[in-house]
C-alpha atoms as a PDB file:
ATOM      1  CA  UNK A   1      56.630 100.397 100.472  1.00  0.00           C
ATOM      2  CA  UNK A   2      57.210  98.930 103.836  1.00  0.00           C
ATOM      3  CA  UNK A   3      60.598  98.297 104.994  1.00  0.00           C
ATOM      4  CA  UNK A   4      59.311  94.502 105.202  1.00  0.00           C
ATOM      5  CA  UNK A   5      58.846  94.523 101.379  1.00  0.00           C
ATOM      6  CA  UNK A   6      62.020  96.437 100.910  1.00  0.00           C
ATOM      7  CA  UNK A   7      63.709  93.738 102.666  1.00  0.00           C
ATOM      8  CA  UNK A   8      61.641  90.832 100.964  1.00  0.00           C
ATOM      9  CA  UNK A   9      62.756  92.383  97.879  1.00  0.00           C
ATOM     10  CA  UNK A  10      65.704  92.642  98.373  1.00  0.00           C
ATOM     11  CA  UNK A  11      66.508  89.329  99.520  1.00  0.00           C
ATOM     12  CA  UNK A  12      64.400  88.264  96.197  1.00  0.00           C
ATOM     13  CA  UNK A  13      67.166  90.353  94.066  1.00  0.00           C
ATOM     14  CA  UNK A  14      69.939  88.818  95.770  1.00  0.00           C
ATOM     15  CA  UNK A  15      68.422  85.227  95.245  1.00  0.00           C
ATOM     16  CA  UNK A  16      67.345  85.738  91.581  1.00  0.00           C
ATOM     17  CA  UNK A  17      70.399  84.444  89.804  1.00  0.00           C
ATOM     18  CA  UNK A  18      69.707  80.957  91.919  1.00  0.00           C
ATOM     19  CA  UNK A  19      66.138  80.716  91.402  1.00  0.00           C
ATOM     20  CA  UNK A  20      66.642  81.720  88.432  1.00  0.00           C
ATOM     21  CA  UNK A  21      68.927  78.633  87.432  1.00  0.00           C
ATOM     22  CA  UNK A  22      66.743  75.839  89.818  1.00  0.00           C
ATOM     23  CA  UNK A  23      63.743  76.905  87.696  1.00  0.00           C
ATOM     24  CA  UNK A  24      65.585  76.611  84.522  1.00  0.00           C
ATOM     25  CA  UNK A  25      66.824  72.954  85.606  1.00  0.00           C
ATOM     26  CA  UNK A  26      63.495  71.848  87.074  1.00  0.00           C
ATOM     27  CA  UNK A  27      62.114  73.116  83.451  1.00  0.00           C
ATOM     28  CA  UNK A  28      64.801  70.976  81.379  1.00  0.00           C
ATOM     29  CA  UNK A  29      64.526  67.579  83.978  1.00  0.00           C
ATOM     30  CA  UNK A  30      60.239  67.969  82.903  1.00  0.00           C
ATOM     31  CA  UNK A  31      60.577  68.336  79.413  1.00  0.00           C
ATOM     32  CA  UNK A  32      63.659  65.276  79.458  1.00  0.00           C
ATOM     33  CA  UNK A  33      61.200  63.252  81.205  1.00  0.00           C
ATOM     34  CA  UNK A  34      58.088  64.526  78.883  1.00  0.00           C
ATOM     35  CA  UNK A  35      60.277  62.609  75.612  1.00  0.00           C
ATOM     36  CA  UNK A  36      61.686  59.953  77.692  1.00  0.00           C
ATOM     37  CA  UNK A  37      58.186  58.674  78.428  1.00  0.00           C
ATOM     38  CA  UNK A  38      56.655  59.625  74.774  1.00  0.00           C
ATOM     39  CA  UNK A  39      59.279  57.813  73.362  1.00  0.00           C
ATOM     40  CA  UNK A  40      58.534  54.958  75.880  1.00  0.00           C
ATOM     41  CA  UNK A  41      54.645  54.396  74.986  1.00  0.00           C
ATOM     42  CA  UNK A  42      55.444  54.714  71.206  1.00  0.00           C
ATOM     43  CA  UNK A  43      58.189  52.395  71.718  1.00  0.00           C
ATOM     44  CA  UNK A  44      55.472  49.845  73.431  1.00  0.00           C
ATOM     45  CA  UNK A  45      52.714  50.286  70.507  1.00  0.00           C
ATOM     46  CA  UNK A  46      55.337  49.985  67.954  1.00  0.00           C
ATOM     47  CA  UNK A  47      56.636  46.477  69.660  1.00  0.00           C
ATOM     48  CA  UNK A  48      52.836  45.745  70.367  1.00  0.00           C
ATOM     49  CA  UNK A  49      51.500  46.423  66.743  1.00  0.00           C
ATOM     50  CA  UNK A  50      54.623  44.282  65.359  1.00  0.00           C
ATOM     51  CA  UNK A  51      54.432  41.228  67.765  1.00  0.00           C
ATOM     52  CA  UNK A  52      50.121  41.304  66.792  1.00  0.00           C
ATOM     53  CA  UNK A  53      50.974  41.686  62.871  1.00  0.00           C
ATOM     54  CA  UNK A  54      53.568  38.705  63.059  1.00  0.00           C
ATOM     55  CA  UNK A  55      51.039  36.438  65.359  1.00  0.00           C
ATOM     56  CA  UNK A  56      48.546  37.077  62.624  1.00  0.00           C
ATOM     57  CA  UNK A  57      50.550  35.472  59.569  1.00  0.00           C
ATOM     58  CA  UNK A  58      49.830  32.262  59.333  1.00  0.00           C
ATOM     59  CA  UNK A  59      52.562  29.300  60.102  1.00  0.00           C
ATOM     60  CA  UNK A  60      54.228  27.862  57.213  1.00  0.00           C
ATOM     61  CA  UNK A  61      54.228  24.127  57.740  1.00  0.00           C
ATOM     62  CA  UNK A  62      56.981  21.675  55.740  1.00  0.00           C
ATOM     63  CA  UNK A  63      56.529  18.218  55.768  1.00  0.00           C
ATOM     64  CA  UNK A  64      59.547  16.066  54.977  1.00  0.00           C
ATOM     65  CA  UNK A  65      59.151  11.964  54.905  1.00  0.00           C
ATOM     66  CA  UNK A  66      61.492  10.923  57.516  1.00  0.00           C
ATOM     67  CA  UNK A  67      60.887   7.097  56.517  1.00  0.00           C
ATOM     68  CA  UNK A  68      64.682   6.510  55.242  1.00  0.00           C
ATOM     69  CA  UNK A  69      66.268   7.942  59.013  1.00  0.00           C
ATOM     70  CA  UNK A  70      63.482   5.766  60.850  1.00  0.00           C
ATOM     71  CA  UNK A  71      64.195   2.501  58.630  1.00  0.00           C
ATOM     72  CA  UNK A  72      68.228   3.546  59.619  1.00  0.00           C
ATOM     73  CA  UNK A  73      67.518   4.015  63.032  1.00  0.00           C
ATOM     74  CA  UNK A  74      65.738   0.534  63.360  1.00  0.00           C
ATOM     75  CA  UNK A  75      68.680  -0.872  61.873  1.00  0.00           C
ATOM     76  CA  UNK A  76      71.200   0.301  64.328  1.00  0.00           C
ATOM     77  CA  UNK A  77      68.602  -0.952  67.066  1.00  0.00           C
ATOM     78  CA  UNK A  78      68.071  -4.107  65.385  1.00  0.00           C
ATOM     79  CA  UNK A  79      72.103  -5.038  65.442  1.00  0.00           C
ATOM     80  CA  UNK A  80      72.217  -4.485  69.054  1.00  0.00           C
END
């Protein structure tokens, strides 16, 4: 070997422990992301898919005859 590639090696050795540790924290930060955005886009469909399925029922309608409060109400207008 060289005394260049000694060196190079050398200074790889001493460096090892650090790159080392970067590549172990630039491995965890991918993978955290990786979930973070899984999670994300089944969160969506799963909001998506619930918000279509209760659009789709159909609207329950109740009729009440509101003729007794209207007759009332006239009355209190009529005393005026």
């Amino acid at each position: 070997m060289s005394q260049a590639k000694v060196d190079r090696y050398k200074q790889e050795k001493a460096n090892r422990k650090k790159t080392m540790a970067r590549q172990k924290r630039l491995h965890v930060l991918a993978v955290v992301c990786g979930w973070v955005i899984a999670i994300a886009i089944v969160g969506w469909a799963g909001v998506s898919a619930y918000n279509i399925y209760e659009n789709s029922k159909p609207v329950e309608t109740i009729y009440a005859n509101l003729d007794a409060i209207n007759d009332y109400m006239d009355s209190l207008d009529a005393e005026e």
